[in-house]
Protein backbone atom coordinates (compact mmCIF):
# COMPACT_ATOMS: atom_id res chain seq x y z
CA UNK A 1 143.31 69.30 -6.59
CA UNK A 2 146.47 70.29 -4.75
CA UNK A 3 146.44 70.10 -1.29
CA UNK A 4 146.58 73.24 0.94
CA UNK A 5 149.66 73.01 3.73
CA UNK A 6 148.35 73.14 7.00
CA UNK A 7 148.97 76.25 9.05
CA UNK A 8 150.64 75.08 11.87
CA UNK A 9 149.35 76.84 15.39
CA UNK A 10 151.15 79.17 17.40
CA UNK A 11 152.88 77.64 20.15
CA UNK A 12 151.71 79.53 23.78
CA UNK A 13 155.32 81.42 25.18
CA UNK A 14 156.82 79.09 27.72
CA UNK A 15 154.55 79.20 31.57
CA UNK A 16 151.53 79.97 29.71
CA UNK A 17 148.29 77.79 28.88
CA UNK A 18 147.03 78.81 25.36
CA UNK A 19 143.28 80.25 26.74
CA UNK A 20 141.40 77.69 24.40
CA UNK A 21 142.58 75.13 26.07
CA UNK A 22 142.40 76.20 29.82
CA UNK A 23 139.46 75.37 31.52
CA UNK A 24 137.56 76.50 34.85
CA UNK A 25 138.29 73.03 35.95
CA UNK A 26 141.80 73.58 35.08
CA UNK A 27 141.69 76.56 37.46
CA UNK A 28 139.98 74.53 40.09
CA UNK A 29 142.72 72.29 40.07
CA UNK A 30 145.16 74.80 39.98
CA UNK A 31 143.58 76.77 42.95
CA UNK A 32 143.28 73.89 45.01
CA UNK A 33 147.70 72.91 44.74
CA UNK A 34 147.53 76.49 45.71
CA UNK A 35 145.35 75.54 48.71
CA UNK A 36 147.38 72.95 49.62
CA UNK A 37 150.16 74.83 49.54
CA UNK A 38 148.23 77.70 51.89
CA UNK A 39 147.34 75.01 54.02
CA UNK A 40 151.61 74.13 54.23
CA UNK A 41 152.12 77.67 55.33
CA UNK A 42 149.80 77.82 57.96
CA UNK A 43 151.05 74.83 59.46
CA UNK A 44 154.65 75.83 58.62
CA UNK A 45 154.20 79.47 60.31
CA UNK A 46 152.50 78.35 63.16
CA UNK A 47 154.92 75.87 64.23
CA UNK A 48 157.87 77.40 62.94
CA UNK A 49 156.97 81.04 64.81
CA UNK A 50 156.73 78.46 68.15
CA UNK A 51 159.99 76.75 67.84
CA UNK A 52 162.51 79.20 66.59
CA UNK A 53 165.28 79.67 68.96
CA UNK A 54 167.97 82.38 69.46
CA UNK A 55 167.91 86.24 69.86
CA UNK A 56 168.75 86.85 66.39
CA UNK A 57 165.22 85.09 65.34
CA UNK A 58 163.21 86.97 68.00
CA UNK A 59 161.82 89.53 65.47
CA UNK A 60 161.30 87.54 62.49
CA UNK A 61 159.08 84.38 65.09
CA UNK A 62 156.68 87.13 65.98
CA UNK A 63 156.86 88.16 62.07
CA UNK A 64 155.94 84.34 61.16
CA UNK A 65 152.62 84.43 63.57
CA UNK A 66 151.58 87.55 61.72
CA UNK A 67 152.15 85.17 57.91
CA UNK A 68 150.43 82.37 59.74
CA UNK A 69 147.54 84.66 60.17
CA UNK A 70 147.90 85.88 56.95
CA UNK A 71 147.73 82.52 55.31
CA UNK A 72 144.76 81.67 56.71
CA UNK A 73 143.03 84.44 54.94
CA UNK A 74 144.67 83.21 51.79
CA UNK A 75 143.01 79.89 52.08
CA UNK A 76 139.44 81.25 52.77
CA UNK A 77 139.98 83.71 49.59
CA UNK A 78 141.27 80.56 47.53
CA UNK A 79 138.61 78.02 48.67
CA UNK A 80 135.60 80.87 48.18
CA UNK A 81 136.97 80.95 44.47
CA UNK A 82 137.30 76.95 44.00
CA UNK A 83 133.67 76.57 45.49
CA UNK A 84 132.47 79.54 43.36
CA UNK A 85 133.90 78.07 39.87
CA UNK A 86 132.04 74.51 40.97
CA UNK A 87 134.74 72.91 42.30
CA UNK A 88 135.11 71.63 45.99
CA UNK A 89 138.30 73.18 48.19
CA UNK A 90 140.89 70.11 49.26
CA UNK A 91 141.48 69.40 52.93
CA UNK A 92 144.98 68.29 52.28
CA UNK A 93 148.08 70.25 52.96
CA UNK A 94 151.48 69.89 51.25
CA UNK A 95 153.96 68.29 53.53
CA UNK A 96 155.92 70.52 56.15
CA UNK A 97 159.61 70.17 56.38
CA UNK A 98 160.93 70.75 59.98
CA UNK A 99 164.13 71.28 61.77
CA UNK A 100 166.11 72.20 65.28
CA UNK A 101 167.82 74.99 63.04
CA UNK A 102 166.33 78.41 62.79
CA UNK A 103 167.82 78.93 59.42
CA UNK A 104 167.08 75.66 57.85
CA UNK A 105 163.30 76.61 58.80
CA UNK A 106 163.82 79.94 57.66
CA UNK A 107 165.24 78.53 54.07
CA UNK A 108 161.84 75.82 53.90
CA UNK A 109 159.85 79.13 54.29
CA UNK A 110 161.61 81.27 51.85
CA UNK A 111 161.69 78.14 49.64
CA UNK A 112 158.06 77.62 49.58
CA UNK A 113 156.98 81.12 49.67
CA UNK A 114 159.46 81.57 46.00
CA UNK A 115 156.97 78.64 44.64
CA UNK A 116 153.78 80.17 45.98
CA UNK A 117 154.87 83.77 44.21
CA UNK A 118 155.77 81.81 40.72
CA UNK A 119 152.55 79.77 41.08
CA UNK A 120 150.35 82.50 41.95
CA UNK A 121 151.68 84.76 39.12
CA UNK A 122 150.26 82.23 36.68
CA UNK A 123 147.07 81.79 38.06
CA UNK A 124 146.64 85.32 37.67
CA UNK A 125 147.36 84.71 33.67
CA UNK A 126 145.34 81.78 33.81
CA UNK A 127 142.44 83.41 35.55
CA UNK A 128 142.42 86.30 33.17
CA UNK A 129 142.65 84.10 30.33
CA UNK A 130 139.43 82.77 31.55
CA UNK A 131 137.77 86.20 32.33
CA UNK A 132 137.75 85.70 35.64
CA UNK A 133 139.09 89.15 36.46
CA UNK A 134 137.50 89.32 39.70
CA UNK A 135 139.52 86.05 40.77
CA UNK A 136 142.82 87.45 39.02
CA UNK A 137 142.41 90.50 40.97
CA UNK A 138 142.31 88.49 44.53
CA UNK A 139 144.84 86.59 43.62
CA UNK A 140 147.16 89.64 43.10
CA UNK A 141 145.92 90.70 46.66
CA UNK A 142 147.34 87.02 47.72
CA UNK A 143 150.71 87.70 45.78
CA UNK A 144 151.21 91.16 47.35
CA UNK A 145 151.47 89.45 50.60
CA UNK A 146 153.26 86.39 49.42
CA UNK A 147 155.77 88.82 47.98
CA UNK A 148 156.32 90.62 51.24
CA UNK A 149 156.98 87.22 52.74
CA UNK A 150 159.21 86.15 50.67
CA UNK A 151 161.19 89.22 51.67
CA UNK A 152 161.28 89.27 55.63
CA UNK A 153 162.40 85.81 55.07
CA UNK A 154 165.07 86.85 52.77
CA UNK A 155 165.83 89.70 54.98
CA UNK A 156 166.05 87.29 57.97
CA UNK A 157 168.40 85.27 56.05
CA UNK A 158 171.03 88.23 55.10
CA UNK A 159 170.09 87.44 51.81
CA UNK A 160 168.01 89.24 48.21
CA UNK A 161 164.90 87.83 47.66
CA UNK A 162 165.85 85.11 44.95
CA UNK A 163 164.23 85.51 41.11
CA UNK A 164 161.63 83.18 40.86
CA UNK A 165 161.37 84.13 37.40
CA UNK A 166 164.17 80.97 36.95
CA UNK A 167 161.93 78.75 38.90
């Protein structure tokens, strides 16, 4: 009897989990880096919208206590989602980089806010892969505003919001 080759399995397109595979406690864990990282900007904003100096900033610090505020709603939408899949939310935030320069706090922002919109893009994949449309649709909520932060930052910086498709 002649063996049969073995079909070999489609390989998911590069970013994505093949849904099989994926898990709610994947997503849990997923959701809570993205906690973490919620947890970062709130910190980030707050201190950040405090200690930026110079008349050219004056607009953007009061700009940074409204994504601070923001933020914080992000990481109560997050957590309710990581406690309602069975996980439990982290209490650790992702370090916060700080500096006497406006723009080099400016840049950390807009650097962390280009990961938060390429993470949050695939947890709406991931989410959806898992039927969890509800989440998925939350999460675009979160992007939305991620998306508008990432562009008063760029904005503030003279610069186009980068393509975090490259990330």
């Amino acid at each position: 009897m002649a063996k049969q080759p073995q079909k070999q399995q489609s390989k998911p397109h590069v970013g994505q989990e093949p849904s099989q595979s994926f898990t709610r406690q994947d997503l849990i864990d997923a959701l809570n880096e993205d906690l973490s990282r919620e947890y970062q900007a709130i910190i980030a904003y707050v201190v950040y919208s405090q200690t930026i100096k110079g008349a050219a900033y004056m607009n953007i610090a009061e700009e940074l206590e409204t994504h601070a505020k923001q933020e914080l709603e992000h990481a109560l939408k997050v957590s309710y989602h990581i406690d309602y899949l069975g996980g439990t939310p982290t209490v650790t935030p992702k370090g916060v980089k700080v500096s006497d320069k406006a723009e080099d706090m400016l840049r950390f922002d807009l650097d962390n806010e280009n990961q938060t919109v390429k993470n949050y893009r695939e947890r709406v994949r991931q989410a959806e892969s898992l039927g969890e449309y509800a989440i998925a649709e939350d999460l675009r909520e979160i992007l939305r505003d991620e998306q508008e932060h990432q562009n008063d930052l760029a904005t503030a910086l003279g610069i186009d919001v980068p393509d975090v498709s490259r990330l």
